[in-house]
Protein backbone atom coordinates (compact mmCIF):
# COMPACT_ATOMS: atom_id res chain seq x y z
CA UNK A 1 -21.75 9.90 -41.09
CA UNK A 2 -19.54 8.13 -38.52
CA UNK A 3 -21.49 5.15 -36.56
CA UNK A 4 -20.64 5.50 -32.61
CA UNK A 5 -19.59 1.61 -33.02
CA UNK A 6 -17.03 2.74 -35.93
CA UNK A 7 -15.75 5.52 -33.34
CA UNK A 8 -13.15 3.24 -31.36
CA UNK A 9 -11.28 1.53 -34.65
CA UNK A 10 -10.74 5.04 -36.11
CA UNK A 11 -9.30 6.29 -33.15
CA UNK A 12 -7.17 3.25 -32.64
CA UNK A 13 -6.02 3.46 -36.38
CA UNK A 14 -5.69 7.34 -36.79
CA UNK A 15 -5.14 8.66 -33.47
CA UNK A 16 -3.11 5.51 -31.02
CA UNK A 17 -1.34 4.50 -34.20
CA UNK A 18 0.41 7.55 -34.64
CA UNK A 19 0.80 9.24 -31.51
CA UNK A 20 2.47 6.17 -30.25
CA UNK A 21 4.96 6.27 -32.96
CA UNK A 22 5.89 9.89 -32.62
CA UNK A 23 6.19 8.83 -28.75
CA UNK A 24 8.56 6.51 -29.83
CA UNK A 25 10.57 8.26 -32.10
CA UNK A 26 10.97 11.17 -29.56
CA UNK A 27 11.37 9.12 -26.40
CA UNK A 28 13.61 6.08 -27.56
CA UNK A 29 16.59 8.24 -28.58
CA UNK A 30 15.91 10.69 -25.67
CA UNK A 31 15.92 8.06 -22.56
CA UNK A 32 18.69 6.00 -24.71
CA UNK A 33 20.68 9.24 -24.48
CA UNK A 34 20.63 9.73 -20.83
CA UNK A 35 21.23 5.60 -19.66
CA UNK A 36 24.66 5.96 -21.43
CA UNK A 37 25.23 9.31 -19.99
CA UNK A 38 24.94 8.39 -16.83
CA UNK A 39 26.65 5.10 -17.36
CA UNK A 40 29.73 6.17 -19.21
CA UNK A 41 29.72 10.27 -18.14
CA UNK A 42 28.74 10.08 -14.37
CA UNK A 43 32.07 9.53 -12.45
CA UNK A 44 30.50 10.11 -8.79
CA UNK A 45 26.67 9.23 -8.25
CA UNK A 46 24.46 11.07 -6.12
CA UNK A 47 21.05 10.16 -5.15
CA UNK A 48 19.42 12.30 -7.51
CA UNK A 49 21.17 10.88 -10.70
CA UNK A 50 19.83 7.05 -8.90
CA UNK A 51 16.43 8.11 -9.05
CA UNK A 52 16.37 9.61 -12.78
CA UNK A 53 18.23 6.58 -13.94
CA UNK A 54 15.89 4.17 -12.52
CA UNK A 55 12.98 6.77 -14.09
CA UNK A 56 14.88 6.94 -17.17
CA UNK A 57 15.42 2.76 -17.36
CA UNK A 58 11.57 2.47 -17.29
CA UNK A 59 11.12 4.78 -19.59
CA UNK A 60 13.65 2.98 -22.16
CA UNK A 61 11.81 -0.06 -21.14
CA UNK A 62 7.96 1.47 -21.84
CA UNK A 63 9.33 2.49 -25.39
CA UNK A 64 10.19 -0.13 -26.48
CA UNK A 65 6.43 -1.76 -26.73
CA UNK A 66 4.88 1.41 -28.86
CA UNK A 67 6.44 0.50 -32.34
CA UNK A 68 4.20 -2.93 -31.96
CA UNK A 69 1.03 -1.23 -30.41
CA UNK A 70 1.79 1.40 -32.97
CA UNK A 71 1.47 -1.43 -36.03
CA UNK A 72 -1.30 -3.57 -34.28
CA UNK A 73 -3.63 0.00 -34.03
CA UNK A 74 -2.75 0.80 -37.86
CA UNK A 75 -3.84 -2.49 -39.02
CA UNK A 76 -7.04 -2.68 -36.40
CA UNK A 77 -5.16 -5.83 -35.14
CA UNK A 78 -5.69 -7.24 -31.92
CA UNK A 79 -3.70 -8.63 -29.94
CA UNK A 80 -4.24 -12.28 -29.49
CA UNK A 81 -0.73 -13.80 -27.44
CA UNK A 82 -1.51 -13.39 -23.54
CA UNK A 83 1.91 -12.98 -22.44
CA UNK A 84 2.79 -9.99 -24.88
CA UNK A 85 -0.74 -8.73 -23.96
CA UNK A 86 -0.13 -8.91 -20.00
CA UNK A 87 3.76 -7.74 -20.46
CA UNK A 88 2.55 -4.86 -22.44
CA UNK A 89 0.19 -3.80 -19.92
CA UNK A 90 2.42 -4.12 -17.08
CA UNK A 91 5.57 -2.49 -18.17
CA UNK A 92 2.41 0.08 -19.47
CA UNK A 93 1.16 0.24 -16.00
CA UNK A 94 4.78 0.12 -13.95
CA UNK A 95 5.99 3.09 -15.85
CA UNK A 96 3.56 5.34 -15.38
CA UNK A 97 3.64 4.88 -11.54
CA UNK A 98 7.48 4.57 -11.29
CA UNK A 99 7.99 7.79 -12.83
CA UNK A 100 5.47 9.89 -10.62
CA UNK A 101 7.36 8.08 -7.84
CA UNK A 102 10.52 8.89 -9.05
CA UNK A 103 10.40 12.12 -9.55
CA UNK A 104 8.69 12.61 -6.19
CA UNK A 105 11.93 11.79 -4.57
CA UNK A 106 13.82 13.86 -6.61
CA UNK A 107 11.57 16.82 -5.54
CA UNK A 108 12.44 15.85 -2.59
CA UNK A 109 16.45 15.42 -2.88
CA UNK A 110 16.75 18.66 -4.15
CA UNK A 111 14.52 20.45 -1.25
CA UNK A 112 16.90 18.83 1.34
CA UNK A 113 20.00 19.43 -1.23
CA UNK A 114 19.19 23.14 -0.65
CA UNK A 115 18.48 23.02 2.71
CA UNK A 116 21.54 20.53 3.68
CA UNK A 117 24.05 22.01 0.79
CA UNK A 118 26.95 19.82 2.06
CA UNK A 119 24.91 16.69 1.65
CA UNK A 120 25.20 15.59 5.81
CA UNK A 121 21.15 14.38 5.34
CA UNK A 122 20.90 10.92 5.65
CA UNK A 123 18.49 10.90 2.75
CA UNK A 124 20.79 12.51 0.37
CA UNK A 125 23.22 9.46 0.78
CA UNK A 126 24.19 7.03 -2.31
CA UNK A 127 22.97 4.26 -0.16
CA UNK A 128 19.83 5.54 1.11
CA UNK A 129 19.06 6.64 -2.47
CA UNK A 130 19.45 2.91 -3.34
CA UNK A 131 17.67 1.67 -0.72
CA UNK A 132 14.51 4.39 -1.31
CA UNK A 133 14.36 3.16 -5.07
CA UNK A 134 14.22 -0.41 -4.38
CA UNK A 135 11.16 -0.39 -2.10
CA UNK A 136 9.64 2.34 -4.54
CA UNK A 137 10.05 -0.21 -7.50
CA UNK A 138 8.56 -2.83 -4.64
CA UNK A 139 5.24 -0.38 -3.79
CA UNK A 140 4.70 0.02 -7.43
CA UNK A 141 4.92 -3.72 -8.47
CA UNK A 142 2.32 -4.48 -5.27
CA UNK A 143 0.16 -1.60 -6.49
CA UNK A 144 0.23 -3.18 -9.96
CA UNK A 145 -0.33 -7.15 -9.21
CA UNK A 146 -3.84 -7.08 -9.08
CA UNK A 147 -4.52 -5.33 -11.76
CA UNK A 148 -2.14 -7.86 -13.86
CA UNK A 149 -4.30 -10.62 -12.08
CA UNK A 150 -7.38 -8.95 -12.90
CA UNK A 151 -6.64 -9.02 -16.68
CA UNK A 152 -5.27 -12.47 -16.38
CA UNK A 153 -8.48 -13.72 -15.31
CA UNK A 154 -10.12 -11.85 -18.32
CA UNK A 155 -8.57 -13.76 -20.55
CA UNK A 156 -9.45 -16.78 -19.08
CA UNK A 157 -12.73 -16.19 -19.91
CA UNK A 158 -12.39 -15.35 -22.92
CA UNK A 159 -10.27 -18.57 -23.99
CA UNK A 160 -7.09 -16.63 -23.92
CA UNK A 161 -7.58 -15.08 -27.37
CA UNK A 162 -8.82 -11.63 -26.49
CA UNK A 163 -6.35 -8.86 -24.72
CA UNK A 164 -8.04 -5.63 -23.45
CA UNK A 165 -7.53 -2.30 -21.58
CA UNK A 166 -7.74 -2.44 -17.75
CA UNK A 167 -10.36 -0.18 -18.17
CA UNK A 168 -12.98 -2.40 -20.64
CA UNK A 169 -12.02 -5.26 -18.55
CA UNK A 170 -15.46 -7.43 -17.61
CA UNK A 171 -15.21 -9.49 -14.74
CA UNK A 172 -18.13 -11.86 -13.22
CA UNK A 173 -18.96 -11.81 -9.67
CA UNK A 174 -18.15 -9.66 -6.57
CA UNK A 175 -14.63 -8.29 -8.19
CA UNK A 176 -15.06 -4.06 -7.54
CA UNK A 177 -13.04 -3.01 -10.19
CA UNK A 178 -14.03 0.55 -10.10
CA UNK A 179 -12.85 0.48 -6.42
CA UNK A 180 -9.58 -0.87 -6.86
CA UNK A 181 -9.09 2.18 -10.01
CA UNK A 182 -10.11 4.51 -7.34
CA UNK A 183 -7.54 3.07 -4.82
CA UNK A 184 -5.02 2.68 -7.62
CA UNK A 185 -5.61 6.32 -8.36
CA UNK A 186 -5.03 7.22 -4.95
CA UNK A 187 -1.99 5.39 -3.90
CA UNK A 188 -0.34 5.51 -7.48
CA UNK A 189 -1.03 9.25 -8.55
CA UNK A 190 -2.85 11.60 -6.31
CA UNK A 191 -0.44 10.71 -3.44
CA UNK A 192 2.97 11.55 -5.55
CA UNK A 193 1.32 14.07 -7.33
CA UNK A 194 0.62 15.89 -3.36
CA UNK A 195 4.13 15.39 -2.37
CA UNK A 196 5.17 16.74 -5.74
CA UNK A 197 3.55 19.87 -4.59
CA UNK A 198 4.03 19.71 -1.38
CA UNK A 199 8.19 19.67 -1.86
CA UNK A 200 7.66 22.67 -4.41
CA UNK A 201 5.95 24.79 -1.61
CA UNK A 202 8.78 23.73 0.68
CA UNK A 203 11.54 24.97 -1.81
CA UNK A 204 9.95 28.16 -2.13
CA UNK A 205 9.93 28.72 1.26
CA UNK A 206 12.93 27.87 1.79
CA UNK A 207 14.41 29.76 -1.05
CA UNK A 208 12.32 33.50 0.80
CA UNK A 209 13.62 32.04 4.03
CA UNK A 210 17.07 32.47 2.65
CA UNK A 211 16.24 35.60 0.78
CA UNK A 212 15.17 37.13 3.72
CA UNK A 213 18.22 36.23 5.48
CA UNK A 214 21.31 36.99 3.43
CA UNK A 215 19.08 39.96 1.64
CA UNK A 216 20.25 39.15 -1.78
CA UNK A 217 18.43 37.11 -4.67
CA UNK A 218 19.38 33.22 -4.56
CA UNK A 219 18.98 32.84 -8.16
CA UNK A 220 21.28 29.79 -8.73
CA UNK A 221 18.90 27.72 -6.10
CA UNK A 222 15.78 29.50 -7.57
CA UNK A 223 16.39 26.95 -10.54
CA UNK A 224 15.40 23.97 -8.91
CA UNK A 225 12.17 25.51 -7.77
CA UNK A 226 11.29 25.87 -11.50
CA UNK A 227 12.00 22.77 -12.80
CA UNK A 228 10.29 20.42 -9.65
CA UNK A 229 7.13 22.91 -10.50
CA UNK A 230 7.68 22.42 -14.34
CA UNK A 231 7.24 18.65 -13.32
CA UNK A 232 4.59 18.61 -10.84
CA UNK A 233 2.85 21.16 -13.65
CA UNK A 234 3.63 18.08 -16.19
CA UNK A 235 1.82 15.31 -14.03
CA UNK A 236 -1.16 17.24 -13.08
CA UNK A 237 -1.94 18.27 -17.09
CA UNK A 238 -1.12 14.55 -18.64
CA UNK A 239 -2.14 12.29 -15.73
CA UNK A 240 -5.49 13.43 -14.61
CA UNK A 241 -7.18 13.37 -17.93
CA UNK A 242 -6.55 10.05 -18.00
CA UNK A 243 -7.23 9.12 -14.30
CA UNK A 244 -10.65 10.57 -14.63
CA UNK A 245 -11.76 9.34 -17.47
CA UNK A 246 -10.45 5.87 -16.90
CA UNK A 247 -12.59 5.52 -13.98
CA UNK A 248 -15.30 6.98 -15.50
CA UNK A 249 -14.86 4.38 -18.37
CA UNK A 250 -14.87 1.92 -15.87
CA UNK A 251 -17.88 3.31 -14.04
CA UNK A 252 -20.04 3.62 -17.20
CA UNK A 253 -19.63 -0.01 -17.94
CA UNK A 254 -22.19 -1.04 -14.95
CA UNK A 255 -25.30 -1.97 -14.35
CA UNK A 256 -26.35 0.56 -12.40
CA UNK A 257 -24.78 3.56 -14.84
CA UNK A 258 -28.04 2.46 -17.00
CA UNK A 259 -26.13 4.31 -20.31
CA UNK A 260 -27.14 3.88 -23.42
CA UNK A 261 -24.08 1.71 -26.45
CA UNK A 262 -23.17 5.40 -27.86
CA UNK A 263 -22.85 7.11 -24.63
CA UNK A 264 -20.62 4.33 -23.90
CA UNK A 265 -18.41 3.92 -26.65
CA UNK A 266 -18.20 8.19 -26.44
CA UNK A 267 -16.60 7.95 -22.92
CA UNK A 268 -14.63 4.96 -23.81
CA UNK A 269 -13.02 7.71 -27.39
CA UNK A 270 -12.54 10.21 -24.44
CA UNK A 271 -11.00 7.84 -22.41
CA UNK A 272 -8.59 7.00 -25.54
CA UNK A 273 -7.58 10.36 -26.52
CA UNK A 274 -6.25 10.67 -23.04
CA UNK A 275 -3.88 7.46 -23.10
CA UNK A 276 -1.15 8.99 -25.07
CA UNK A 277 -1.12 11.98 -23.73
CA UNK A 278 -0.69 10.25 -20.04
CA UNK A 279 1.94 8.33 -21.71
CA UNK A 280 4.07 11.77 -23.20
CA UNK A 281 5.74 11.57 -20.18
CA UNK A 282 8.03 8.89 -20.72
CA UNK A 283 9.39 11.37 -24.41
CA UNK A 284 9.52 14.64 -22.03
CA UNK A 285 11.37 13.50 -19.02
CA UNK A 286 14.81 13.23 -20.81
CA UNK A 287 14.59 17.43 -20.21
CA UNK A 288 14.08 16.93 -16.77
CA UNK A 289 17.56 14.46 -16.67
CA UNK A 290 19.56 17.45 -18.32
CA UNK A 291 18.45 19.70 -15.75
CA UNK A 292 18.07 17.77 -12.87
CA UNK A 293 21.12 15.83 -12.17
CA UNK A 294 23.87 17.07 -10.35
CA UNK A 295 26.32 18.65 -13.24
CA UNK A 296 25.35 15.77 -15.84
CA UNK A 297 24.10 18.37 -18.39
CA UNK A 298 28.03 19.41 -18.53
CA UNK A 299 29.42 16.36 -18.13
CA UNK A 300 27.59 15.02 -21.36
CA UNK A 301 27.88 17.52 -23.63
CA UNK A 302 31.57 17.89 -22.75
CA UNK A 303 31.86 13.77 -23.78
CA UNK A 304 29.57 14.48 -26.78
CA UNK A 305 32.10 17.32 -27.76
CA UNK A 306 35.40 14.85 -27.64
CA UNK A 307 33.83 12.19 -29.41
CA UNK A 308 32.74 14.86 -31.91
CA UNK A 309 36.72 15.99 -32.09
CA UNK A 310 37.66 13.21 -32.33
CA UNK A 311 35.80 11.92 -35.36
CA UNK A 312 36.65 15.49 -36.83
């Protein structure tokens, strides 16, 4: 029979191992396929195709560090160099609040793109749009600092030889680490998540509004409605799994939780079956590039055709 301590290893080795490589495998070529669309196939930018690249950039970025978690949870390595440890964790970290943010935006570009169709909103503009993601990537990098300073001073402690999760980090003194998970929760998730839904509400109102008024079915502006409520959808199913049970995790590490080593080390396998599955999100949003951006589906397939052609 399987000892609670073993529990953690075997999921690390049979369950993080490989769900991070199949991550990788479909992700990579995925977010690697929509940078050089919109690089080489995107002749005019609008603000929507700004705020999937910059998604789509940190996505590139976050899979790129699952082929070595990948090997060090197959070979029940740790990992014992601090800087890959606190990179890892903060490109980790980064990308799954940049691309909540993100796509909040984009929610929102294509409510006012329907409700503004000739683009006069000063929020729909190329410069705005650049302006919007650069204090986005600014909010997500404050949200994230002291978290990375948190871990840094774990592995002080520990004689810099030791890298954990945020969640089984174990700090001395008055740090509330539980309270700034709660806050990070708040700030980084349940807030983009609500204007997620709350721009999905406002397209479908808009959308009867318009019914209503030209009495015929607007089915070519119905599509956006489904794909900002395929995404919002998305979120809520892969983040809050693992928003829950990381604070719990980090909760049932005190004093006063009084649990018992098994109890523990159950929450903390519950707490890892949720990690890749919060992490899925960086292989699925390549669908939401196709069918987001502004005529980019065409435009790509079109190039992919020629240089198909051509080598023909």
């Amino acid at each position: 029979m399987l000892n609670c301590t073993e529990l953690v290893g075997m999921l690390g080795k049979y369950y993080l191992s490989p769900a991070y490589g199949i991550e990788f495998c479909i992700g990579f070529p995925g977010n690697l396929l929509a940078i050089l669309g919109y690089i080489f196939c995107l002749p005019e930018w609008q603000s929507c195709n700004i705020y999937l690249f910059n998604m789509a950039v940190s996505n590139l970025i976050f899979q790129c560090t699952l082929p070595y978690l990948s090997y060090l949870y197959a070979n029940n390595q740790p990992e014992t160099r601090p800087v890959a440890c606190i990179i890892n964790r903060y490109v980790l970290r980064v990308n799954l609040y940049s691309s909540i943010l993100f796509m909040a935006w984009v929610s929102m570009d294509r409510f006012l793109l329907i409700k503004y169709p000739s683009r006069n909103h000063y929020l729909l503009r190329v410069r705005t749009a650049l302006n919007v993601t650069g204090l986005s990537w600014l909010a997500v990098n404050v949200e994230i600092a002291p978290m990375i300073v948190l871990m840094i001073q774990d592995l002080q402690s520990k004689n810099w030889t030791y890298c954990k999760d945020f969640a089984s980090l174990q700090l001395e003194g008055d740090i509330n680490l539980l309270g700034y998970s709660l806050g990070l929760t708040l700030t980084g998730y349940i807030l983009p998540l609500a204007a997620l839904c709350g721009f999905s509400h406002k397209i479908a109102h808009l959308l009867h509004i318009q019914e209503k008024a030209l009495q015929r079915r607007t089915t070519s502006y119905k599509w956006p409605l489904k794909v900002v409520a395929s995404t919002t959808a998305m979120f809520l199913i892969l983040y809050t799994p693992y928003h829950v049970l990381r604070n719990i995790r980090i909760a049932s590490r005190h004093r006063w939780a009084e649990m018992e080593l098994c109890t523990k080390t159950y929450i903390e396998g519950l707490y890892i079956l949720t990690r890749p599955l919060a992490f899925l999100h960086s292989a699925i949003n390549p669908v939401f590039y196709f069918f987001m951006g502004d005529k980019f589906r065409e435009l790509l397939v079109a190039k992919l055709r020629k240089l198909v052609g051509r080598t023909g």
